[in-house]
PDB file of N, CA and C in Angstrom:
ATOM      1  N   UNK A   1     -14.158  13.398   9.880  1.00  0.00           N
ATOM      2  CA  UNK A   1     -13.665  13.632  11.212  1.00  0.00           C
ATOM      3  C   UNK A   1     -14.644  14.492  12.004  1.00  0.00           C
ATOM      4  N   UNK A   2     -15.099  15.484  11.376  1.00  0.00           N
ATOM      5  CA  UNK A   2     -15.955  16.264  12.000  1.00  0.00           C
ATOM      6  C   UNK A   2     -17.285  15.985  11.930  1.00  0.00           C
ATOM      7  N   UNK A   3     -17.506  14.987  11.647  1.00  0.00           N
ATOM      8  CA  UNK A   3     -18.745  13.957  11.827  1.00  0.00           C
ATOM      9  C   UNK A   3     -19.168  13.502  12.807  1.00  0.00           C
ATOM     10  N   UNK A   4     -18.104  13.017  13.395  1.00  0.00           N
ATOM     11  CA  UNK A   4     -17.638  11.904  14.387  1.00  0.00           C
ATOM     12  C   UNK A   4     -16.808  12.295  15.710  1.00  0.00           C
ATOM     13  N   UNK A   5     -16.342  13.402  15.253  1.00  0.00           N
ATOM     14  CA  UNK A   5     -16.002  14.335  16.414  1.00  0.00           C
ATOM     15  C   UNK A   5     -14.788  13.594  16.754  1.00  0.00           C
ATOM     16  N   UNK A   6     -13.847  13.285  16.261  1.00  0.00           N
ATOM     17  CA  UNK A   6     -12.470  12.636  16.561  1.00  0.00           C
ATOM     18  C   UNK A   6     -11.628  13.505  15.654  1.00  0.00           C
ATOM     19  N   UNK A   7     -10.292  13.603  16.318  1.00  0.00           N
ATOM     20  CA  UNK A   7      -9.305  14.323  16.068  1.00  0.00           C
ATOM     21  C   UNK A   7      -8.918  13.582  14.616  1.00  0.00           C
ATOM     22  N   UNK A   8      -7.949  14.569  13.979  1.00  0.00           N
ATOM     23  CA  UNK A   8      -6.836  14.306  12.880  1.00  0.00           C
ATOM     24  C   UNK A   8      -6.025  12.813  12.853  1.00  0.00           C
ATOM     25  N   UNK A   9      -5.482  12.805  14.208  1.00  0.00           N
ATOM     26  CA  UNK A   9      -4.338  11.873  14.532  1.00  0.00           C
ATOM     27  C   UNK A   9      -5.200  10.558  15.301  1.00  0.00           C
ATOM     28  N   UNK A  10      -6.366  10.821  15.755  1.00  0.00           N
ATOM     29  CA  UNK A  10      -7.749   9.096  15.697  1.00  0.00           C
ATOM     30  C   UNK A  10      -7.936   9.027  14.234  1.00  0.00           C
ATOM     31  N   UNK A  11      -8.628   9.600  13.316  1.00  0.00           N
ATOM     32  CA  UNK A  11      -8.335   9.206  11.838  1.00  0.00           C
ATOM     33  C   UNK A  11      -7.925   8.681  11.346  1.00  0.00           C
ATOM     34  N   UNK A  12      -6.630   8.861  11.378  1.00  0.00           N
ATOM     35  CA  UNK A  12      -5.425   8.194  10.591  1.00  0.00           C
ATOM     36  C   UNK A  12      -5.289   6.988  11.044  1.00  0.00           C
ATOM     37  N   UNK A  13      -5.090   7.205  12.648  1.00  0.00           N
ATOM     38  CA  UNK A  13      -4.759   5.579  13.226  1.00  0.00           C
ATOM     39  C   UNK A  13      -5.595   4.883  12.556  1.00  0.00           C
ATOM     40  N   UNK A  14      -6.698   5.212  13.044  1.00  0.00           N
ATOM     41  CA  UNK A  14      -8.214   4.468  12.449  1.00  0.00           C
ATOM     42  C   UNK A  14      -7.702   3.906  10.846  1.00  0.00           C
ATOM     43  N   UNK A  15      -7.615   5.073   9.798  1.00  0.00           N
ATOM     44  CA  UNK A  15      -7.263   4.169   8.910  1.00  0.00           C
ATOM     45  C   UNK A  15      -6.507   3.462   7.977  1.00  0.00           C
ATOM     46  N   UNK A  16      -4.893   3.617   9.401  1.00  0.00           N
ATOM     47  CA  UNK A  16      -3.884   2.594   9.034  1.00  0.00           C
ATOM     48  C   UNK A  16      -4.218   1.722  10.135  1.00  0.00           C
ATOM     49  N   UNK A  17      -5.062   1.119  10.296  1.00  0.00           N
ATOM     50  CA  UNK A  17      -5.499   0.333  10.828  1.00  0.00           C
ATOM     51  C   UNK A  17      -6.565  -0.497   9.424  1.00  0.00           C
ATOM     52  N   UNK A  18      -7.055   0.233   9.023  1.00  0.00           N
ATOM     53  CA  UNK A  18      -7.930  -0.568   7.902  1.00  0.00           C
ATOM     54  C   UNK A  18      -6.760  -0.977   7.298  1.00  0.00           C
ATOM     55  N   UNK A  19      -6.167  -0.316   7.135  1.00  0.00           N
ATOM     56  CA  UNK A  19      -5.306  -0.541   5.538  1.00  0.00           C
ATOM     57  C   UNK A  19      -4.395  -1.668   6.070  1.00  0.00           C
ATOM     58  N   UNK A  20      -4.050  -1.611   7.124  1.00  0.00           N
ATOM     59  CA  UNK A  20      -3.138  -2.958   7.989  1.00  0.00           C
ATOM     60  C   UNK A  20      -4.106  -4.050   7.296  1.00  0.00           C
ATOM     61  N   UNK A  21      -5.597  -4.227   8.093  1.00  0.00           N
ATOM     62  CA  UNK A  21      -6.101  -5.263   8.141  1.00  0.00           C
ATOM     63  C   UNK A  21      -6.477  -5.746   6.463  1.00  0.00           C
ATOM     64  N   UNK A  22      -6.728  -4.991   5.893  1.00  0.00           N
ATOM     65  CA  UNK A  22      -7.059  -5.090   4.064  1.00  0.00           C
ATOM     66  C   UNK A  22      -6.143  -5.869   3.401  1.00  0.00           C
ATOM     67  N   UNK A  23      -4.349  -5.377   4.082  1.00  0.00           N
ATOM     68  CA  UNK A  23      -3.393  -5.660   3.423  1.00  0.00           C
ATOM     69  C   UNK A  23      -2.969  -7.489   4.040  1.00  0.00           C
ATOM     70  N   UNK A  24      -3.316  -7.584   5.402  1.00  0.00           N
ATOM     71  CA  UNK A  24      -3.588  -8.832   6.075  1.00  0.00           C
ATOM     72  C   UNK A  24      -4.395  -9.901   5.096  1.00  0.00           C
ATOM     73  N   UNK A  25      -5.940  -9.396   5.211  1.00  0.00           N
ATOM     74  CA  UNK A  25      -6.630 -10.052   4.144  1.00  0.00           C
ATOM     75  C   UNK A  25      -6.208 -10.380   2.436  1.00  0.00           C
ATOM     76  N   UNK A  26      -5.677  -9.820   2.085  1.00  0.00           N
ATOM     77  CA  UNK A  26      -4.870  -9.743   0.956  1.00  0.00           C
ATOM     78  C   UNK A  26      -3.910 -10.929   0.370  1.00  0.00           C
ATOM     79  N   UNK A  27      -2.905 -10.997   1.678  1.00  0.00           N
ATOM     80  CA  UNK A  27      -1.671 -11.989   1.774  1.00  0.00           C
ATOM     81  C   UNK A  27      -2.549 -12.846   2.251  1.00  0.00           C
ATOM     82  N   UNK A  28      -3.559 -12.951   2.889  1.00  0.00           N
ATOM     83  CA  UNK A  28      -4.430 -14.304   3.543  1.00  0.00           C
ATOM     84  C   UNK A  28      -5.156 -14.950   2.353  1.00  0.00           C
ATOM     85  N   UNK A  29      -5.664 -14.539   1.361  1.00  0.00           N
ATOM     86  CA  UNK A  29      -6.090 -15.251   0.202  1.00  0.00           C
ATOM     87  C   UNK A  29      -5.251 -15.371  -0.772  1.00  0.00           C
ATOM     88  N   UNK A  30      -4.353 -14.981  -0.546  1.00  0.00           N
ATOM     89  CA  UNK A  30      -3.152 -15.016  -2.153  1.00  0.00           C
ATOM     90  C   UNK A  30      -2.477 -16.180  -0.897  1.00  0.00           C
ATOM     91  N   UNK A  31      -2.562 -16.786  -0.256  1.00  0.00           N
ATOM     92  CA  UNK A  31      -1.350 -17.782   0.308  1.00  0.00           C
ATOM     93  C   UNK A  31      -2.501 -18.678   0.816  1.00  0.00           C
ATOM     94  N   UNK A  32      -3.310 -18.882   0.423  1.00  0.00           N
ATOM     95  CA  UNK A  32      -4.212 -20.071   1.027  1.00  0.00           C
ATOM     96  C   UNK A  32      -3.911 -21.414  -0.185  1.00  0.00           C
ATOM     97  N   UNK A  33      -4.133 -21.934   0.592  1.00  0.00           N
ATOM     98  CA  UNK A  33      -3.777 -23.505  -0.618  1.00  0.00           C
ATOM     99  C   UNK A  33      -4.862 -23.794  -0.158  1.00  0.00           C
ATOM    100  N   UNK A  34      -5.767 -25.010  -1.234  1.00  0.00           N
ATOM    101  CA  UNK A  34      -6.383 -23.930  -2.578  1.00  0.00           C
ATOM    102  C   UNK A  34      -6.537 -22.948  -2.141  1.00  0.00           C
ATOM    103  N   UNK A  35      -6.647 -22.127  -2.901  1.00  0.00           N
ATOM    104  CA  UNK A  35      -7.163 -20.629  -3.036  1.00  0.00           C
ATOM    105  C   UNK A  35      -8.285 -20.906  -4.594  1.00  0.00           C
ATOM    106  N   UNK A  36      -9.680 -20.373  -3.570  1.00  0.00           N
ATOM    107  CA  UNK A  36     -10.606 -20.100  -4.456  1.00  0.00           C
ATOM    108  C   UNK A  36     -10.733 -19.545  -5.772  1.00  0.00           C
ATOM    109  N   UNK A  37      -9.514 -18.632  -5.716  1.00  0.00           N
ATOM    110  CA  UNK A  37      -9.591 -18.112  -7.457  1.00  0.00           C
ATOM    111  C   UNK A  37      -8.167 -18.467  -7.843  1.00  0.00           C
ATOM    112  N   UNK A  38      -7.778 -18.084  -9.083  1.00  0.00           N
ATOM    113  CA  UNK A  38      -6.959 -18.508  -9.829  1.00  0.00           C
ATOM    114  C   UNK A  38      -5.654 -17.933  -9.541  1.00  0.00           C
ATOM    115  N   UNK A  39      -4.598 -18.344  -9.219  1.00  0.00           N
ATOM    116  CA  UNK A  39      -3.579 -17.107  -8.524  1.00  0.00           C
ATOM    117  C   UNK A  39      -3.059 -16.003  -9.954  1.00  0.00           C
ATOM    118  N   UNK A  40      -3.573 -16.132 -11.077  1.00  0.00           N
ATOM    119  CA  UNK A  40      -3.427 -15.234 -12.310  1.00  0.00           C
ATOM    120  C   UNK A  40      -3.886 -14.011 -12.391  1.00  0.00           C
ATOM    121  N   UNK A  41      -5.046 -14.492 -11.721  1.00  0.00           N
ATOM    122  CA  UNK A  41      -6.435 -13.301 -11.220  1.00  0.00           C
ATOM    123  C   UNK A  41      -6.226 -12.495 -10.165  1.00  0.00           C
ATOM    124  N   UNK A  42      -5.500 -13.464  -8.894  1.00  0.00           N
ATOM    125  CA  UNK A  42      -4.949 -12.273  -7.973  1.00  0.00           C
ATOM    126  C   UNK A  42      -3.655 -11.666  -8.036  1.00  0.00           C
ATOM    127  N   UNK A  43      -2.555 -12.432  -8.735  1.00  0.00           N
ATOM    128  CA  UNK A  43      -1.102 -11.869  -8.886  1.00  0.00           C
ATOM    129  C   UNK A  43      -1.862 -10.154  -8.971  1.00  0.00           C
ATOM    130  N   UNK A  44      -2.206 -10.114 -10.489  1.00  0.00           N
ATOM    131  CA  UNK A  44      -2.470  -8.471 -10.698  1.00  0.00           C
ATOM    132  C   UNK A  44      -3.668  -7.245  -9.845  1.00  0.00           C
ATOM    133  N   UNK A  45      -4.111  -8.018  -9.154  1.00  0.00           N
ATOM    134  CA  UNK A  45      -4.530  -7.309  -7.985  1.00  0.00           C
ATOM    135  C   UNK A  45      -3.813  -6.697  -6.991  1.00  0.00           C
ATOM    136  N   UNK A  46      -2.942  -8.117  -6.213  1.00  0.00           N
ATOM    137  CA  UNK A  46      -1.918  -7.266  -5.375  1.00  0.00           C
ATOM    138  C   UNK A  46      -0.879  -6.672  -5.703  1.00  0.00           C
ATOM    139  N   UNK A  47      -0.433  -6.586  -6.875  1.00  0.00           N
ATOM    140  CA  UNK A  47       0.608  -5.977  -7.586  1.00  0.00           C
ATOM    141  C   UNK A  47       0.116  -4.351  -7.774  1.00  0.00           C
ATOM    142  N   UNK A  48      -1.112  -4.052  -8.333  1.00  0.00           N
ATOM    143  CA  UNK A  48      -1.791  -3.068  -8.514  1.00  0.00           C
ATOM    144  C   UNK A  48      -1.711  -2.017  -7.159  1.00  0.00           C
ATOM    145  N   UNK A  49      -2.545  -2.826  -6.070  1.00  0.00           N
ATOM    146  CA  UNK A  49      -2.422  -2.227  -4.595  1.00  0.00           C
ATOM    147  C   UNK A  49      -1.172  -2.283  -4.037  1.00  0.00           C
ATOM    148  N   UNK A  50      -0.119  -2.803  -4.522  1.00  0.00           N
ATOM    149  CA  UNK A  50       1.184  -2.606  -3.726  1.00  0.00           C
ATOM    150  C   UNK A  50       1.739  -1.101  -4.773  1.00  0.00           C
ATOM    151  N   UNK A  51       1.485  -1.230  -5.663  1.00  0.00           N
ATOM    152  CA  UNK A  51       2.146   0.123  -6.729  1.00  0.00           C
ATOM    153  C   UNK A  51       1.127   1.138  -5.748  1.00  0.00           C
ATOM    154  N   UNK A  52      -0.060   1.115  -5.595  1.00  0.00           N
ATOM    155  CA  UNK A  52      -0.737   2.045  -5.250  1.00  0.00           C
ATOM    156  C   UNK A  52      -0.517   2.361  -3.452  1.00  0.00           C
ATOM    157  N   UNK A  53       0.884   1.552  -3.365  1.00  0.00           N
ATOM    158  CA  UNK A  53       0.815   1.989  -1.923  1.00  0.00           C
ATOM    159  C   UNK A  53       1.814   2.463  -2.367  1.00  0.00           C
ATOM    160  N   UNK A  54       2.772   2.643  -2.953  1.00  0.00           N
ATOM    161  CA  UNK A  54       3.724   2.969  -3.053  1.00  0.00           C
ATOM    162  C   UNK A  54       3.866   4.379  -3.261  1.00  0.00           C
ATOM    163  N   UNK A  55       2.394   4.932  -4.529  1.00  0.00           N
ATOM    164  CA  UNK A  55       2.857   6.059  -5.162  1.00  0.00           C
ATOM    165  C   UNK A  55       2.205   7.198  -3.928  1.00  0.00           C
ATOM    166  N   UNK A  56       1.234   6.236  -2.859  1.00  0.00           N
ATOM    167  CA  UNK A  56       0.456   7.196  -2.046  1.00  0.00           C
ATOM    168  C   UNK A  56       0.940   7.534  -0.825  1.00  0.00           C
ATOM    169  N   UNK A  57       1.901   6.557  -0.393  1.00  0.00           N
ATOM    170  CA  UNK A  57       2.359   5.979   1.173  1.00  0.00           C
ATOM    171  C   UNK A  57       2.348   7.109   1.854  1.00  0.00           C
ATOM    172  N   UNK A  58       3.246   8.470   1.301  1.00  0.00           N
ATOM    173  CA  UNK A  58       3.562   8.988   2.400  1.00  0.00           C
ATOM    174  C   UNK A  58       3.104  10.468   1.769  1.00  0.00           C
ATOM    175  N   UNK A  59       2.831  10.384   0.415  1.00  0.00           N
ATOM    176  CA  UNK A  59       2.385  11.856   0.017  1.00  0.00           C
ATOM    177  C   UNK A  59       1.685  11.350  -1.353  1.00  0.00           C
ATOM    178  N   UNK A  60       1.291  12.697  -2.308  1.00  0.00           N
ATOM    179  CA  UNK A  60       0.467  12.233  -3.654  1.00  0.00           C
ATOM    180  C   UNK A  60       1.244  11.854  -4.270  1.00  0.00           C
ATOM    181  N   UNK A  61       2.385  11.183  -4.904  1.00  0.00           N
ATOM    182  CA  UNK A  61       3.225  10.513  -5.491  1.00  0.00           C
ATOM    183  C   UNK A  61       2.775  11.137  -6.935  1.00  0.00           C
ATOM    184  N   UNK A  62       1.348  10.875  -7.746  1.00  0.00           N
ATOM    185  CA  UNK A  62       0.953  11.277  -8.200  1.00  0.00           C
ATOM    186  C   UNK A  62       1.053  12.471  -9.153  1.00  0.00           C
ATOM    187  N   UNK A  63       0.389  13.682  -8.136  1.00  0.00           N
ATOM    188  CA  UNK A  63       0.471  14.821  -7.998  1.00  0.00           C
ATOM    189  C   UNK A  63       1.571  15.645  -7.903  1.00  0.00           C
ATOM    190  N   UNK A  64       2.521  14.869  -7.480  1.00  0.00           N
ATOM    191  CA  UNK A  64       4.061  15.924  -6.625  1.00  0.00           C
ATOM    192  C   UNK A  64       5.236  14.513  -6.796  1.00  0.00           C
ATOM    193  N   UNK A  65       5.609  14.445  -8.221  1.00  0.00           N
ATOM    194  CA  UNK A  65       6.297  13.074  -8.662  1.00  0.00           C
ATOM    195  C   UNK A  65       7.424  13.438  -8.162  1.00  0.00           C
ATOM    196  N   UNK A  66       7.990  14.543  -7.597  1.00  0.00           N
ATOM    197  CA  UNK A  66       9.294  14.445  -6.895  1.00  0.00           C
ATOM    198  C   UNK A  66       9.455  13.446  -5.814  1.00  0.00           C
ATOM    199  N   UNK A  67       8.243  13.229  -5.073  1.00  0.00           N
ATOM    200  CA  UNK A  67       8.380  12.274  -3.898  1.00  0.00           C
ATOM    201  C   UNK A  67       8.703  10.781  -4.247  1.00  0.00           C
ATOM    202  N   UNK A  68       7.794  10.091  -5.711  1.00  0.00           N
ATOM    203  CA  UNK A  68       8.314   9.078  -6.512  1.00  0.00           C
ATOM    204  C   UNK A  68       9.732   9.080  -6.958  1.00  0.00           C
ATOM    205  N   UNK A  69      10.167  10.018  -7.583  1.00  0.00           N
ATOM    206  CA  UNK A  69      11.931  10.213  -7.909  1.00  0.00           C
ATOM    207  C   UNK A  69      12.200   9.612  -7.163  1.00  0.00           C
ATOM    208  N   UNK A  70      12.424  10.027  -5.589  1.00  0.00           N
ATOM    209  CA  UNK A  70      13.567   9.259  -4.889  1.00  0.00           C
ATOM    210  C   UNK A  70      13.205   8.222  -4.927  1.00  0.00           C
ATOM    211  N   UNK A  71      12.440   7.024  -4.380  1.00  0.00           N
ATOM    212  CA  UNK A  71      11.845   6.478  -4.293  1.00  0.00           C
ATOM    213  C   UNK A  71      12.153   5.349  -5.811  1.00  0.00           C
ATOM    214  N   UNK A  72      12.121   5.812  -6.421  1.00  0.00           N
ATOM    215  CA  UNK A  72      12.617   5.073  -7.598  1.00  0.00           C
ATOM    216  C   UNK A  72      14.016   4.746  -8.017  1.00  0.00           C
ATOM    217  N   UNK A  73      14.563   6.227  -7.766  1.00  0.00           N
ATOM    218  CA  UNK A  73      15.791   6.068  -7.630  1.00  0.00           C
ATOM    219  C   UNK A  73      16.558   5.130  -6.253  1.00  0.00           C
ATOM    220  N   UNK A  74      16.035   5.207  -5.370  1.00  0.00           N
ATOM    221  CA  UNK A  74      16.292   4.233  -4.276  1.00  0.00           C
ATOM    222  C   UNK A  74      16.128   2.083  -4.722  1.00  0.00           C
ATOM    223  N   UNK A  75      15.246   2.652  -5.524  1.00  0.00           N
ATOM    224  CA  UNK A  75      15.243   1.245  -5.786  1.00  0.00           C
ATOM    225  C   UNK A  75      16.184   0.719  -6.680  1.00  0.00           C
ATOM    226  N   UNK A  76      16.402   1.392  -8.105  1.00  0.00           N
ATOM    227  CA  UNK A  76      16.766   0.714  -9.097  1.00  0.00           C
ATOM    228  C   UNK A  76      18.087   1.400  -9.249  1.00  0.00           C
ATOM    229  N   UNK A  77      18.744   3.028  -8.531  1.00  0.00           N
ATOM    230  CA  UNK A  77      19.565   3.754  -8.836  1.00  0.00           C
ATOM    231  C   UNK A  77      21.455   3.850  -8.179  1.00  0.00           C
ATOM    232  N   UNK A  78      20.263   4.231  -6.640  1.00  0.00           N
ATOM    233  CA  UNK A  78      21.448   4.325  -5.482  1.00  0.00           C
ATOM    234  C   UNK A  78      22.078   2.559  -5.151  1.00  0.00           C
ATOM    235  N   UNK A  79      23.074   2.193  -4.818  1.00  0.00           N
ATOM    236  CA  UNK A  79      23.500   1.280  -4.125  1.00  0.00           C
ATOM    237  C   UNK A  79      23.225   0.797  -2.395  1.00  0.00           C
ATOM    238  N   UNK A  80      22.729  -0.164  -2.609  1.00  0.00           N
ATOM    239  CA  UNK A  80      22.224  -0.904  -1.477  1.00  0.00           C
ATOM    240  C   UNK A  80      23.217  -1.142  -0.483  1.00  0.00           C
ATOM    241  N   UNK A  81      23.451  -0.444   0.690  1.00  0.00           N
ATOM    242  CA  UNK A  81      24.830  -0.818   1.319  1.00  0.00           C
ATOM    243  C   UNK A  81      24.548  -2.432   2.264  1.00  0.00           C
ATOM    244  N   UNK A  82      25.485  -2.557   2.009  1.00  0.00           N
ATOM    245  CA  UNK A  82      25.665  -4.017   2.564  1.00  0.00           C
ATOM    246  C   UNK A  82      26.215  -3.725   4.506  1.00  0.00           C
TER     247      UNK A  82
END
């Protein structure tokens, strides 16, 4: 940032903006008929980067697994209201 002389909040846009377009490209080769590679080869790619959005999205998931708890528990725990 201080490279480039742009704020905190240009940053970020900036790179949920990559990560938009990455995740675009992503679903654009896993849904192409043919698709150049084997869909075996990419299943565990985007599976990988979707876990890894998951554990990072909004904090270190990682680092501070309380933020995963809920998050897990939301999925498989609490009831889905209808």
């Amino acid at each position: 940032m201080k490279e480039h002389g742009v704020s905190e909040e240009e940053a970020t846009k900036a790179m949920w903006g990559r990560i938009s377009d990455a995740w675009k490209d992503m679903t654009e080769v896993y849904c192409q008929k043919p698709t150049p590679l084997p869909r075996a080869l990419l299943l565990p790619v985007i599976n990988f980067a979707r876990t890894i959005s998951v554990i990072y999205l909004k904090a270190d998931a990682y680092t501070h697994p309380q933020f995963l708890r809920e998050r897990i528990a939301d999925l498989f725990v609490n009831p889905v209201p209808l």
